[in-house]
C-alpha atoms as a PDB file:
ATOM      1  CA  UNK A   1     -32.063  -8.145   2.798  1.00  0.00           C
ATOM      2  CA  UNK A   2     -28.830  -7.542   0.435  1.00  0.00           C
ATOM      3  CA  UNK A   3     -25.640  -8.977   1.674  1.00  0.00           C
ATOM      4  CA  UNK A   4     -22.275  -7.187  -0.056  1.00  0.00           C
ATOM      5  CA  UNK A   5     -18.206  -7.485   0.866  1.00  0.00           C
ATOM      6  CA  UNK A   6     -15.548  -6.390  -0.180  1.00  0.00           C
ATOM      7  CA  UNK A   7     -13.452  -8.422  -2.315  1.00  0.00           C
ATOM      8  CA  UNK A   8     -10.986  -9.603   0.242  1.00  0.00           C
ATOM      9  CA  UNK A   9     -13.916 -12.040   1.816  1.00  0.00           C
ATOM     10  CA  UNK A  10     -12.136 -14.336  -0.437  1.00  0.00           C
ATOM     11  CA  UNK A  11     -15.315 -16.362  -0.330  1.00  0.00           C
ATOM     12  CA  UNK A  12     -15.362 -19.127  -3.803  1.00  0.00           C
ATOM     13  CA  UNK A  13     -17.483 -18.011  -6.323  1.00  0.00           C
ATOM     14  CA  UNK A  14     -20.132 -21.142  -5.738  1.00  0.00           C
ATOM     15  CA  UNK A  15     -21.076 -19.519  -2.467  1.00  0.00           C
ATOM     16  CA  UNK A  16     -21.302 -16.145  -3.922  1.00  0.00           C
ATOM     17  CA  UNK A  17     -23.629 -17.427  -6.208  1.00  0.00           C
ATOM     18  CA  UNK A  18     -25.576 -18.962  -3.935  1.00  0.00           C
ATOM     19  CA  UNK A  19     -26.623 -17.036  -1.636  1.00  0.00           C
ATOM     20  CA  UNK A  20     -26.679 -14.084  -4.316  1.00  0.00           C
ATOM     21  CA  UNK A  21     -23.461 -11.567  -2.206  1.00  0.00           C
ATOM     22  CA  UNK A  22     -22.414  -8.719  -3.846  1.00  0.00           C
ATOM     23  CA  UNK A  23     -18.503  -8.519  -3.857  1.00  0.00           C
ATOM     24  CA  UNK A  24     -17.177  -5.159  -4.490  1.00  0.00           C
ATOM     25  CA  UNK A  25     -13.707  -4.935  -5.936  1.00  0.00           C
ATOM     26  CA  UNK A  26     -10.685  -3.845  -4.634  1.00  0.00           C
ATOM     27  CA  UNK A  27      -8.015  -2.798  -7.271  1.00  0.00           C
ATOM     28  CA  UNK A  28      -4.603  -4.485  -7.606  1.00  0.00           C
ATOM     29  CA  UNK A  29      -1.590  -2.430 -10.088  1.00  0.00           C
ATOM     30  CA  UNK A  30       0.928  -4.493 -11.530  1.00  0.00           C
ATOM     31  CA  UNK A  31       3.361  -2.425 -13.349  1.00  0.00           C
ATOM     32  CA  UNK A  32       0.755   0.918 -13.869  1.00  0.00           C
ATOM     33  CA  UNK A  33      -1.706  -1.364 -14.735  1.00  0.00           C
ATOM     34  CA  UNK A  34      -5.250  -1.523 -12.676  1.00  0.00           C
ATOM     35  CA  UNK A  35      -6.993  -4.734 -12.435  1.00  0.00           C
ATOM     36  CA  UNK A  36      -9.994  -5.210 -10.479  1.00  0.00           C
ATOM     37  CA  UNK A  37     -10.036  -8.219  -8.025  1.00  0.00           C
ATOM     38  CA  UNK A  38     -11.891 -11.070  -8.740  1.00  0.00           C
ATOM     39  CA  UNK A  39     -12.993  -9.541 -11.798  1.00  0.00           C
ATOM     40  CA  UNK A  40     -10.195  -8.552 -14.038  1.00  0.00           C
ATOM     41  CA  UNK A  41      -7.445 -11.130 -12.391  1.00  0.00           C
ATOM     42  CA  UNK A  42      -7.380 -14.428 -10.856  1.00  0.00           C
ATOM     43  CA  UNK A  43      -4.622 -15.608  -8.003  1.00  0.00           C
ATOM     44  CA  UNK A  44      -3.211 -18.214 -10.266  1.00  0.00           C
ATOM     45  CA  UNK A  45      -2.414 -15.331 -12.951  1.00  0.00           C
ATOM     46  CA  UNK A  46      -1.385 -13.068 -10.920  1.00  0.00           C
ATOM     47  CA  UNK A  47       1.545 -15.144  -9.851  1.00  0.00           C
ATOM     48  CA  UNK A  48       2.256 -15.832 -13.200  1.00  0.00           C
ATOM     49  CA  UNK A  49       2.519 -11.932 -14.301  1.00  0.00           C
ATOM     50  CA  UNK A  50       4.613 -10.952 -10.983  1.00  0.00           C
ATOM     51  CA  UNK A  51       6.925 -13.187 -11.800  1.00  0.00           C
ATOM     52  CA  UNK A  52       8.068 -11.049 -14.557  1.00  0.00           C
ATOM     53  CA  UNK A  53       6.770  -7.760 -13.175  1.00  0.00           C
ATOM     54  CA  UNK A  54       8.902  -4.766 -12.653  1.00  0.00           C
ATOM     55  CA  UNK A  55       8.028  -3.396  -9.444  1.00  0.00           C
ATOM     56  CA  UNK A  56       5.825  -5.463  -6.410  1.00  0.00           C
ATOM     57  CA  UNK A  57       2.208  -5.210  -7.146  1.00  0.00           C
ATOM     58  CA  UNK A  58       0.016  -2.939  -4.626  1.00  0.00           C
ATOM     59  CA  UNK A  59      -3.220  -2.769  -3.983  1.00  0.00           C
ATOM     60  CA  UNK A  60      -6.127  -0.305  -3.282  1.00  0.00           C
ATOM     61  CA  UNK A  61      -9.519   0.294  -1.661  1.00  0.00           C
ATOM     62  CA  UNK A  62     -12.990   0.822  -3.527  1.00  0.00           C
ATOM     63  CA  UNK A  63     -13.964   3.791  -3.346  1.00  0.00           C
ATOM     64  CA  UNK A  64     -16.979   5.681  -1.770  1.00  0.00           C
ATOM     65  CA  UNK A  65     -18.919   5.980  -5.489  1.00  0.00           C
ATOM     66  CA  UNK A  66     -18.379   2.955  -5.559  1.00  0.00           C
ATOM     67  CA  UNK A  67     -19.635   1.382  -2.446  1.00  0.00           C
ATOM     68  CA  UNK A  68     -22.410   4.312  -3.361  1.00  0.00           C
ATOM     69  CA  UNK A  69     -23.237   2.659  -6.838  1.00  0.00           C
ATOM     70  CA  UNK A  70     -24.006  -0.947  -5.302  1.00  0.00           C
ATOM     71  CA  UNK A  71     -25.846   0.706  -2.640  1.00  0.00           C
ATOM     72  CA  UNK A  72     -28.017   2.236  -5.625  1.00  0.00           C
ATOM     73  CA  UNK A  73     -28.137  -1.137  -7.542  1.00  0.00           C
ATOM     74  CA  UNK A  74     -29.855  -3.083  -4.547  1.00  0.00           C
ATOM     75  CA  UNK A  75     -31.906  -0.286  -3.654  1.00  0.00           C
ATOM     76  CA  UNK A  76     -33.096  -0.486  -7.740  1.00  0.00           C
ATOM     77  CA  UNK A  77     -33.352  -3.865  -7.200  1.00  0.00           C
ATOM     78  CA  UNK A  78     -36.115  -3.329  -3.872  1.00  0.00           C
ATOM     79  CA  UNK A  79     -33.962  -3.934  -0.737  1.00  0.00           C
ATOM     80  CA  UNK A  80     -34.622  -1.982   1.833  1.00  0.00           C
ATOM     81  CA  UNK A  81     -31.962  -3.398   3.787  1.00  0.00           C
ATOM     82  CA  UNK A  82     -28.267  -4.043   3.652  1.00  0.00           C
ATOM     83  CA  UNK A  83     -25.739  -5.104   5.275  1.00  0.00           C
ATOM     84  CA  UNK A  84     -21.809  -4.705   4.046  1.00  0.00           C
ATOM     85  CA  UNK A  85     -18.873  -6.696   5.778  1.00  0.00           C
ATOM     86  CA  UNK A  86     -15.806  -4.808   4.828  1.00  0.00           C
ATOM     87  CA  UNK A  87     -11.913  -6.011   5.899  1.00  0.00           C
ATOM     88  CA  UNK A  88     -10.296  -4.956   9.045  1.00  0.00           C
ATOM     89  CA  UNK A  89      -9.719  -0.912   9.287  1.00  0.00           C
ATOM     90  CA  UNK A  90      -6.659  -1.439  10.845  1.00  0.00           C
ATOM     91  CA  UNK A  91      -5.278  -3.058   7.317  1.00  0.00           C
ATOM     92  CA  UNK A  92      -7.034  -1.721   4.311  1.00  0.00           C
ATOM     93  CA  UNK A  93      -9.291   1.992   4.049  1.00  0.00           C
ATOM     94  CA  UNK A  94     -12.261  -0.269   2.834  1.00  0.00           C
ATOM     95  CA  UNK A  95     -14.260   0.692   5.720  1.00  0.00           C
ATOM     96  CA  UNK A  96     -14.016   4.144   5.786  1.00  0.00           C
ATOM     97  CA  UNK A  97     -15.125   3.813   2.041  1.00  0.00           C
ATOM     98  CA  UNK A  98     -18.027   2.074   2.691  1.00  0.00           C
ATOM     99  CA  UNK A  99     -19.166   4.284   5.395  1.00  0.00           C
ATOM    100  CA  UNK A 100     -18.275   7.334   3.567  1.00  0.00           C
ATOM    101  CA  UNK A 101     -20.477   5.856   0.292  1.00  0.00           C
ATOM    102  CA  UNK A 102     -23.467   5.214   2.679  1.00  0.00           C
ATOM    103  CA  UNK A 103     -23.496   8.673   4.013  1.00  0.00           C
ATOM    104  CA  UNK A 104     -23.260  10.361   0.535  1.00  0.00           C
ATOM    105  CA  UNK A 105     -25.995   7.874  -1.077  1.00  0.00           C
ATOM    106  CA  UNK A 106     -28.755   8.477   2.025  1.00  0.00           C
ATOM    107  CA  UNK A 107     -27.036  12.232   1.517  1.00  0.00           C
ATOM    108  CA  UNK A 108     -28.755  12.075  -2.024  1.00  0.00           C
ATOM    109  CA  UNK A 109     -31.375  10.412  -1.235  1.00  0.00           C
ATOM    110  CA  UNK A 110     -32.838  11.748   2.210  1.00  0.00           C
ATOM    111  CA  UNK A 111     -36.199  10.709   1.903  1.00  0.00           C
ATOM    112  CA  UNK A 112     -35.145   6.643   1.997  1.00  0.00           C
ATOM    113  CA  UNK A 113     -36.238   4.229   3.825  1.00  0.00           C
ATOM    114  CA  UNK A 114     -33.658   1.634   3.430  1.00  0.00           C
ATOM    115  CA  UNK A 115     -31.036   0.668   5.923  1.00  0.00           C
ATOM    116  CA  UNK A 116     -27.519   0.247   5.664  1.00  0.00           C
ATOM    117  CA  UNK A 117     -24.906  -1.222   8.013  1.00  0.00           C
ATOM    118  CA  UNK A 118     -21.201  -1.489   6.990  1.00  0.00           C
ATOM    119  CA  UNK A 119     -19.392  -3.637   9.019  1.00  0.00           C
ATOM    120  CA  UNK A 120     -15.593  -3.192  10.149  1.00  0.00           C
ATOM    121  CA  UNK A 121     -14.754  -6.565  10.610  1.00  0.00           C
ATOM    122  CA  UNK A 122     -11.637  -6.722  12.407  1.00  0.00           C
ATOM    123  CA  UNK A 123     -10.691  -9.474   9.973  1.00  0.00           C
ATOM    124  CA  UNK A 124      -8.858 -10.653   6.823  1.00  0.00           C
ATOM    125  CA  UNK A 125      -9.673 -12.741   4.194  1.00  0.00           C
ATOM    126  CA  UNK A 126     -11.268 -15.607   5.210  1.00  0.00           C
ATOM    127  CA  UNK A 127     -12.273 -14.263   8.067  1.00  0.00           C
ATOM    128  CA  UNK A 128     -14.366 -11.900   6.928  1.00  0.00           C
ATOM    129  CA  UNK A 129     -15.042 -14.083   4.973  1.00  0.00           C
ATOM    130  CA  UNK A 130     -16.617 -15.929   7.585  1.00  0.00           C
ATOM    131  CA  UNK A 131     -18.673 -14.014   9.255  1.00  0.00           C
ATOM    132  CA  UNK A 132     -20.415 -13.348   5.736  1.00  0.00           C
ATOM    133  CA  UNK A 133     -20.699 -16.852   4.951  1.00  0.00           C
ATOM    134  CA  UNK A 134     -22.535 -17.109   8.616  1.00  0.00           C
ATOM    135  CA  UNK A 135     -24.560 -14.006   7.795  1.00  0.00           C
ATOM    136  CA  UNK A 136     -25.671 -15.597   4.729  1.00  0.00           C
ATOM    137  CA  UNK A 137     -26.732 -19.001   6.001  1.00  0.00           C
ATOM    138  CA  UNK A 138     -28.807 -16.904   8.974  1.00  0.00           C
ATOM    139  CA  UNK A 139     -30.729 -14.908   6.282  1.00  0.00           C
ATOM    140  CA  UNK A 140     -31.568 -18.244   4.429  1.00  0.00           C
ATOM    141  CA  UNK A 141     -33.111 -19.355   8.002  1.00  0.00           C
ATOM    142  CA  UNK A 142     -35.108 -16.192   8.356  1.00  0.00           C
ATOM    143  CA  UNK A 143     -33.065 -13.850  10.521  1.00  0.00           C
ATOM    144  CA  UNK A 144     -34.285 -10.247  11.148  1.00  0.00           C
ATOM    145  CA  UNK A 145     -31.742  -7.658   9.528  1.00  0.00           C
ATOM    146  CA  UNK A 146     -31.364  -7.058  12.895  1.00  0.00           C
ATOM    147  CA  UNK A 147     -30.101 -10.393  14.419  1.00  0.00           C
ATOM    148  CA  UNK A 148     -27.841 -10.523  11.473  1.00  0.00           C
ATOM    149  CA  UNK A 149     -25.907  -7.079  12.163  1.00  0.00           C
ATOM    150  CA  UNK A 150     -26.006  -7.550  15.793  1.00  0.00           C
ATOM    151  CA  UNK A 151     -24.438 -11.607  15.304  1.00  0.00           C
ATOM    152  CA  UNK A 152     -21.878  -9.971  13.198  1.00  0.00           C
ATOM    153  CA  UNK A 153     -20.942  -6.706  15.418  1.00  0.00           C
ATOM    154  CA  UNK A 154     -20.811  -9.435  18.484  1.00  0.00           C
ATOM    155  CA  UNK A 155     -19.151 -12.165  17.153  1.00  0.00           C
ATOM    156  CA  UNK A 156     -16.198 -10.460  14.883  1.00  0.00           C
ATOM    157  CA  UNK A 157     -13.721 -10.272  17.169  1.00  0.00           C
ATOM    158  CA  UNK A 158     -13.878 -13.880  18.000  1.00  0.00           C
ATOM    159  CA  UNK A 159     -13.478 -14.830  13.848  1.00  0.00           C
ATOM    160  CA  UNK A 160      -9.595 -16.695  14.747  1.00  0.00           C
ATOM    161  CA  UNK A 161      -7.375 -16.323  12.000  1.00  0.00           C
ATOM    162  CA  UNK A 162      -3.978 -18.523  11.562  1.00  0.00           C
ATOM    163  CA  UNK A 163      -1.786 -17.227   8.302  1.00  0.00           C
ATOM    164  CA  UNK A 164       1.614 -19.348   7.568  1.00  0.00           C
ATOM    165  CA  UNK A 165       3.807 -18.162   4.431  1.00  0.00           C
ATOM    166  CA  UNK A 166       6.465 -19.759   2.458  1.00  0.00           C
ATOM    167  CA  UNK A 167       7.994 -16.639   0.960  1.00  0.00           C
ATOM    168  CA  UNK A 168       8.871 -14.003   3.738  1.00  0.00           C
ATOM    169  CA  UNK A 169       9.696 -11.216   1.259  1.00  0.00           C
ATOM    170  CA  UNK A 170       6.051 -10.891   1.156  1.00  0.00           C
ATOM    171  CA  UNK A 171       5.514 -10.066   5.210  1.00  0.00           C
ATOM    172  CA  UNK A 172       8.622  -7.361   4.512  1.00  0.00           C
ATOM    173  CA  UNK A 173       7.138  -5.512   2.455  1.00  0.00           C
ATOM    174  CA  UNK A 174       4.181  -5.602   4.250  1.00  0.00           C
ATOM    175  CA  UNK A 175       5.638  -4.428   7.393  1.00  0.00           C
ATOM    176  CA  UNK A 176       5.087  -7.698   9.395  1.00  0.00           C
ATOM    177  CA  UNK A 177       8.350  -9.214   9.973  1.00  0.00           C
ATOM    178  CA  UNK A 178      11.825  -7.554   9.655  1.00  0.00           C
ATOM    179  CA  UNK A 179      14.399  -8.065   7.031  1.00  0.00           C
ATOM    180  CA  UNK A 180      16.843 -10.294   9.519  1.00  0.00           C
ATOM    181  CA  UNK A 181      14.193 -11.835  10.671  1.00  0.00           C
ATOM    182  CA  UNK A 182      13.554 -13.153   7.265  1.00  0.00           C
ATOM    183  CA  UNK A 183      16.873 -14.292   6.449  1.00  0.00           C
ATOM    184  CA  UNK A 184      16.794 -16.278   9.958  1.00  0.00           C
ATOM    185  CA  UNK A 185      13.537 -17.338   9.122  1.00  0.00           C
ATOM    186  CA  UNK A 186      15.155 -18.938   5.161  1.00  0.00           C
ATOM    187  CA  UNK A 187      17.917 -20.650   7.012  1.00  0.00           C
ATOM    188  CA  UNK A 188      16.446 -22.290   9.343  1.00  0.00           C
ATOM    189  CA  UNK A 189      13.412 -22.735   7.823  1.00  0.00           C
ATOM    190  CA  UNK A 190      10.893 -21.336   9.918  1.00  0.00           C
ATOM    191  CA  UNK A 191       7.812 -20.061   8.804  1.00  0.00           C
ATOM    192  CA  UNK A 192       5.999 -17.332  10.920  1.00  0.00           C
ATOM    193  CA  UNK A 193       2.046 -18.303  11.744  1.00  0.00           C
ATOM    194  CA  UNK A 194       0.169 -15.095  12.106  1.00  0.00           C
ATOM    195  CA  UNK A 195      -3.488 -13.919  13.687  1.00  0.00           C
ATOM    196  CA  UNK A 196      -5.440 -10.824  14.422  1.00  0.00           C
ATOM    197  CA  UNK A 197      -5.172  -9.044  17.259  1.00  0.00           C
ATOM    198  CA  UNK A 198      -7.369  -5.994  17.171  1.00  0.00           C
ATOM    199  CA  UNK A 199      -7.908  -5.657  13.457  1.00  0.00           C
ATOM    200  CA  UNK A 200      -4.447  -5.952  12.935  1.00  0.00           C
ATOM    201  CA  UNK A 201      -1.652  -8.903  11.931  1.00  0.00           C
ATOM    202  CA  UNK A 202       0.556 -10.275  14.621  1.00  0.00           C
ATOM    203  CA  UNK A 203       2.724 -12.975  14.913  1.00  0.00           C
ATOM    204  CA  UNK A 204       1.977 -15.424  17.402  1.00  0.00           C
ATOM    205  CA  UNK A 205       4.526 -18.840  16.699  1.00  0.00           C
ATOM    206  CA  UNK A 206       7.237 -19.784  14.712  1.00  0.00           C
ATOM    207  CA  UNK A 207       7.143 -23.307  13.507  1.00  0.00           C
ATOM    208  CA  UNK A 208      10.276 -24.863  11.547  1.00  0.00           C
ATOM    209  CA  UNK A 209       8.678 -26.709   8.455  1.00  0.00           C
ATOM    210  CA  UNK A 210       5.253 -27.104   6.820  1.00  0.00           C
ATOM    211  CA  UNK A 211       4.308 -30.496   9.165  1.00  0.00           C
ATOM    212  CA  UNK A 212       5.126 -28.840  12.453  1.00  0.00           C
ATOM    213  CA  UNK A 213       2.259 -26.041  11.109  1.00  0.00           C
ATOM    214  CA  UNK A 214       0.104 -28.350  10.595  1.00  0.00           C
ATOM    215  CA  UNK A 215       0.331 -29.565  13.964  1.00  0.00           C
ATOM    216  CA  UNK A 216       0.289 -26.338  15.418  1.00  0.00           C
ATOM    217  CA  UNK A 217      -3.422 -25.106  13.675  1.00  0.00           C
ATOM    218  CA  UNK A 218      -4.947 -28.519  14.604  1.00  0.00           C
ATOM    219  CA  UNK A 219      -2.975 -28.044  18.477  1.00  0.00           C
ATOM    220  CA  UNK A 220      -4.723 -24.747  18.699  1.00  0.00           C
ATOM    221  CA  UNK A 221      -8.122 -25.747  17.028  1.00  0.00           C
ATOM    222  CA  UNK A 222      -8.631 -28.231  19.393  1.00  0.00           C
ATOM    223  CA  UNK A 223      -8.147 -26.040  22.423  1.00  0.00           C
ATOM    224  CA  UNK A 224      -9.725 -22.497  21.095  1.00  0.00           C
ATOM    225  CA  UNK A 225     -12.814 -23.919  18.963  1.00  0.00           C
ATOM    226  CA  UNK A 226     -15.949 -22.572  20.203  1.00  0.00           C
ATOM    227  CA  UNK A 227     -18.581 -26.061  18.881  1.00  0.00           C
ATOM    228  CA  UNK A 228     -21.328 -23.547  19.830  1.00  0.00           C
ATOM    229  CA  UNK A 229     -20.839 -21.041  17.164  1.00  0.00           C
ATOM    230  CA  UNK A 230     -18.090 -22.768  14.547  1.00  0.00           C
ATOM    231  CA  UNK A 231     -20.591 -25.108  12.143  1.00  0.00           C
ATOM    232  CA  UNK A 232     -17.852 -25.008   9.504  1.00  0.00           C
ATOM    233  CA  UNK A 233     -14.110 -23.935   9.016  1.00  0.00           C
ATOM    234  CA  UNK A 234     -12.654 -22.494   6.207  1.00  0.00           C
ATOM    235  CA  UNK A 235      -8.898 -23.169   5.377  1.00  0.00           C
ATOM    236  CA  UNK A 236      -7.326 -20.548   2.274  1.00  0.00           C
ATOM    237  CA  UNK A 237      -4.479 -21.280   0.015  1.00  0.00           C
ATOM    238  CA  UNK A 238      -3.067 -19.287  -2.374  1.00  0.00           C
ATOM    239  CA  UNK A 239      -0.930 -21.464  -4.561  1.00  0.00           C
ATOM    240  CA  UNK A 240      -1.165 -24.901  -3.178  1.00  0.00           C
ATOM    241  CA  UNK A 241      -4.360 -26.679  -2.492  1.00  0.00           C
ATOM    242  CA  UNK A 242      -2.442 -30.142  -1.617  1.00  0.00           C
ATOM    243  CA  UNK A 243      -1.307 -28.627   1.551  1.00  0.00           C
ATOM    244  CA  UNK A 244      -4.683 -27.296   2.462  1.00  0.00           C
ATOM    245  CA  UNK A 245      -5.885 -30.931   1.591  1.00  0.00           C
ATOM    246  CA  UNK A 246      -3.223 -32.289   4.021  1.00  0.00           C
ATOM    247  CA  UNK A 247      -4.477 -29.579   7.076  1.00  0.00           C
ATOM    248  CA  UNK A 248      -8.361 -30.856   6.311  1.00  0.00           C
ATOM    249  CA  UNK A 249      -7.473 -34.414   6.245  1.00  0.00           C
ATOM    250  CA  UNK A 250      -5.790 -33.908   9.781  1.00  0.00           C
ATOM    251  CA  UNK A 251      -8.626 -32.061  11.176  1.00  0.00           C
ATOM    252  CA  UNK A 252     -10.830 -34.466  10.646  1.00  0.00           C
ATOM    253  CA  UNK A 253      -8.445 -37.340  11.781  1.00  0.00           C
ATOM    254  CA  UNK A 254      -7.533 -35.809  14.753  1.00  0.00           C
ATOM    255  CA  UNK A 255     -10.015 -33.468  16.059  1.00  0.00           C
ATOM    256  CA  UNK A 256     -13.950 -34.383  17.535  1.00  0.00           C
ATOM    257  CA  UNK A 257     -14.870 -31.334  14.401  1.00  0.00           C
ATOM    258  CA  UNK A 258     -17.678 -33.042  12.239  1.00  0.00           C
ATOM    259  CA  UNK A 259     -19.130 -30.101  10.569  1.00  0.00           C
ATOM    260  CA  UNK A 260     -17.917 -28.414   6.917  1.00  0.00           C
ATOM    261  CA  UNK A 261     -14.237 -28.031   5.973  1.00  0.00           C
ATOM    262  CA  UNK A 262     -14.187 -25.328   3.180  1.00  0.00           C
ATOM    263  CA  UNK A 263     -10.956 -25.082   0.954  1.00  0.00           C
ATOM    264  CA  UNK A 264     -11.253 -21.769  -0.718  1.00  0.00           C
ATOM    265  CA  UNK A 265      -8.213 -20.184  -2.676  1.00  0.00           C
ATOM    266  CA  UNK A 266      -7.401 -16.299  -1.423  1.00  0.00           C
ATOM    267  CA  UNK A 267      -7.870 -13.891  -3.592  1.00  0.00           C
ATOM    268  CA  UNK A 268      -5.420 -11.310  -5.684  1.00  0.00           C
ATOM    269  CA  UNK A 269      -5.773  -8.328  -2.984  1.00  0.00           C
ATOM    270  CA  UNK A 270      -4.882 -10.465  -0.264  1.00  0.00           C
ATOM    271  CA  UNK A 271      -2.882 -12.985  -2.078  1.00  0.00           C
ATOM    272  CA  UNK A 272      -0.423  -9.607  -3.443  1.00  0.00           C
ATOM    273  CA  UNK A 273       0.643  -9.529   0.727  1.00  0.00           C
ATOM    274  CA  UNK A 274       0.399 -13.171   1.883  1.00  0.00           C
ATOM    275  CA  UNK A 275       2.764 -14.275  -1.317  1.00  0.00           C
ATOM    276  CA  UNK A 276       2.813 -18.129  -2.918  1.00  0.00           C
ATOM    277  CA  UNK A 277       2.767 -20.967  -0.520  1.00  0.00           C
ATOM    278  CA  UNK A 278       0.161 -19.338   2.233  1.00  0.00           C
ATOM    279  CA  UNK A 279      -2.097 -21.311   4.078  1.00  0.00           C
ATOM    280  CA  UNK A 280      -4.772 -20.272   6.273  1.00  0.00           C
ATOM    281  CA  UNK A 281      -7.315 -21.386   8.651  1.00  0.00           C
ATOM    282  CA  UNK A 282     -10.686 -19.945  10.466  1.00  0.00           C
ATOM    283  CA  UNK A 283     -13.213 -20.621  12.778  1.00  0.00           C
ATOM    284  CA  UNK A 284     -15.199 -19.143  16.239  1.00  0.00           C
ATOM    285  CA  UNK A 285     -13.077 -19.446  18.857  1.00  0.00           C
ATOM    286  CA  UNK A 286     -14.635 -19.839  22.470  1.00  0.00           C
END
């Protein structure tokens, strides 16, 4: 069984490695310039070049040949089954690419026997993330392609996400949070926390400074944690690992948790959105 994601997962390269995931690339333009994610351009130097960039980066999807040529790579390599976890629909056209890659690859090759399932995940980042780390440690224990795809298709909309950003420009130009809002948000500093409702980002508190944040993810992880399903959490960063130190020490001060805390840094296609300063956290709720 192959296991493949798009680039957003944002899982750390150790893990990819490890369980031997496919990431396929998203592409983020900086000034007319196309880098691939992961691949081409980490998140540290992509802050670095913005900083003198012309225009705000953007980002775009891989495309169906593409999705179509790691299809034929794992096929090549003799799977005859794989399963692709792509980011949320409702944010990114990753999905429809993958789909739209499957059905020209069993197109040109109608005599196959392999399967393919591509995922729409409902999620961001870590989230999706998640669910392929999970995937991955239930192949390793011998699930049936099967159990895997129907774990996943169950269990995605229960993946909670919490997203907290220091720079608001960021969530402006990506539509999350208006303009005034912003400048409130500066002066008093407040930082928005955001989730997924639906496959799409919401706000869902306001918290004035980086402690009170804190206290809110470890407030709501101690209420919404499902301990049936959540054998590790994953907290993302994009620029500042001390503070996703800080939210790990306090979950396992201050919550009954006792299973993996994962510190991963986010990656450039969702780091280009979420802007310096992000923190992130994710885990099965109940």
């Amino acid at each position: 069984m192959k296991l493949m994601a798009d680039s957003t997962c944002d899982l750390s390269q150790e893990i990819v490695e490890q369980y031997d995931i496919s990431i396929i690339p998203l592409t983020v333009t900086i000034d007319g310039k196309d880098y691939k994610d992961r691949e081409d351009l980490r998140t540290d130097e992509f802050f670095k070049r913005i900083e003198t960039s012309k225009e705000p980066a953007s980002t775009g999807a891989p495309s169906p040949s593409l999705y179509q040529h790691y299809f034929k790579e794992a096929v090549d390599a003799g799977y005859k089954e794989i399963l692709v976890i792509c980011m949320s629909s409702g944010t990114s056209a990753s999905y429809q690419s993958g789909e739209l890659g499957k059905q020209q690859f069993l197109d040109e090759n109608p005599d196959t026997d392999v399967e393919i399932h591509v995922v729409d995940s409902k999620c961001m980042s870590h989230g999706s993330g998640w669910l392929v780390f999970k995937s991955a440690q239930m192949i390793e224990k011998g699930a049936l392609f099967e159990e895997v795809v129907n774990y996943v298709e169950a269990y995605k909309l229960k993946v909670k996400h919490y997203l907290s950003v220091d720079d608001l420009n960021h969530l402006i130009r990506s539509g999350r949070i208006s303009g005034a809002s912003a400048i409130i948000g500066k002066l008093l500093n407040i930082k928005p926390i955001m989730t997924m409702k639906q496959g799409k980002g919401a706000v869902v508190a306001k918290e004035r400074g980086r402690n009170r944040v804190l206290k809110y993810y470890v407030e709501q992880f101690n209420k919404r944690n499902d301990i049936t399903q959540t054998n590790f959490v994953i907290i993302g960063y994009t620029t500042d690992i001390q503070v996703a130190e800080d939210l790990k020490t306090k979950i396992q001060h201050e919550t009954p948790f006792e299973g993996d805390i994962f510190l991963m840094q986010m990656g450039v296609a969702v780091a280009t959105h979420v802007g310096p300063g992000g923190l992130s956290m994710f885990y099965m709720e109940k």
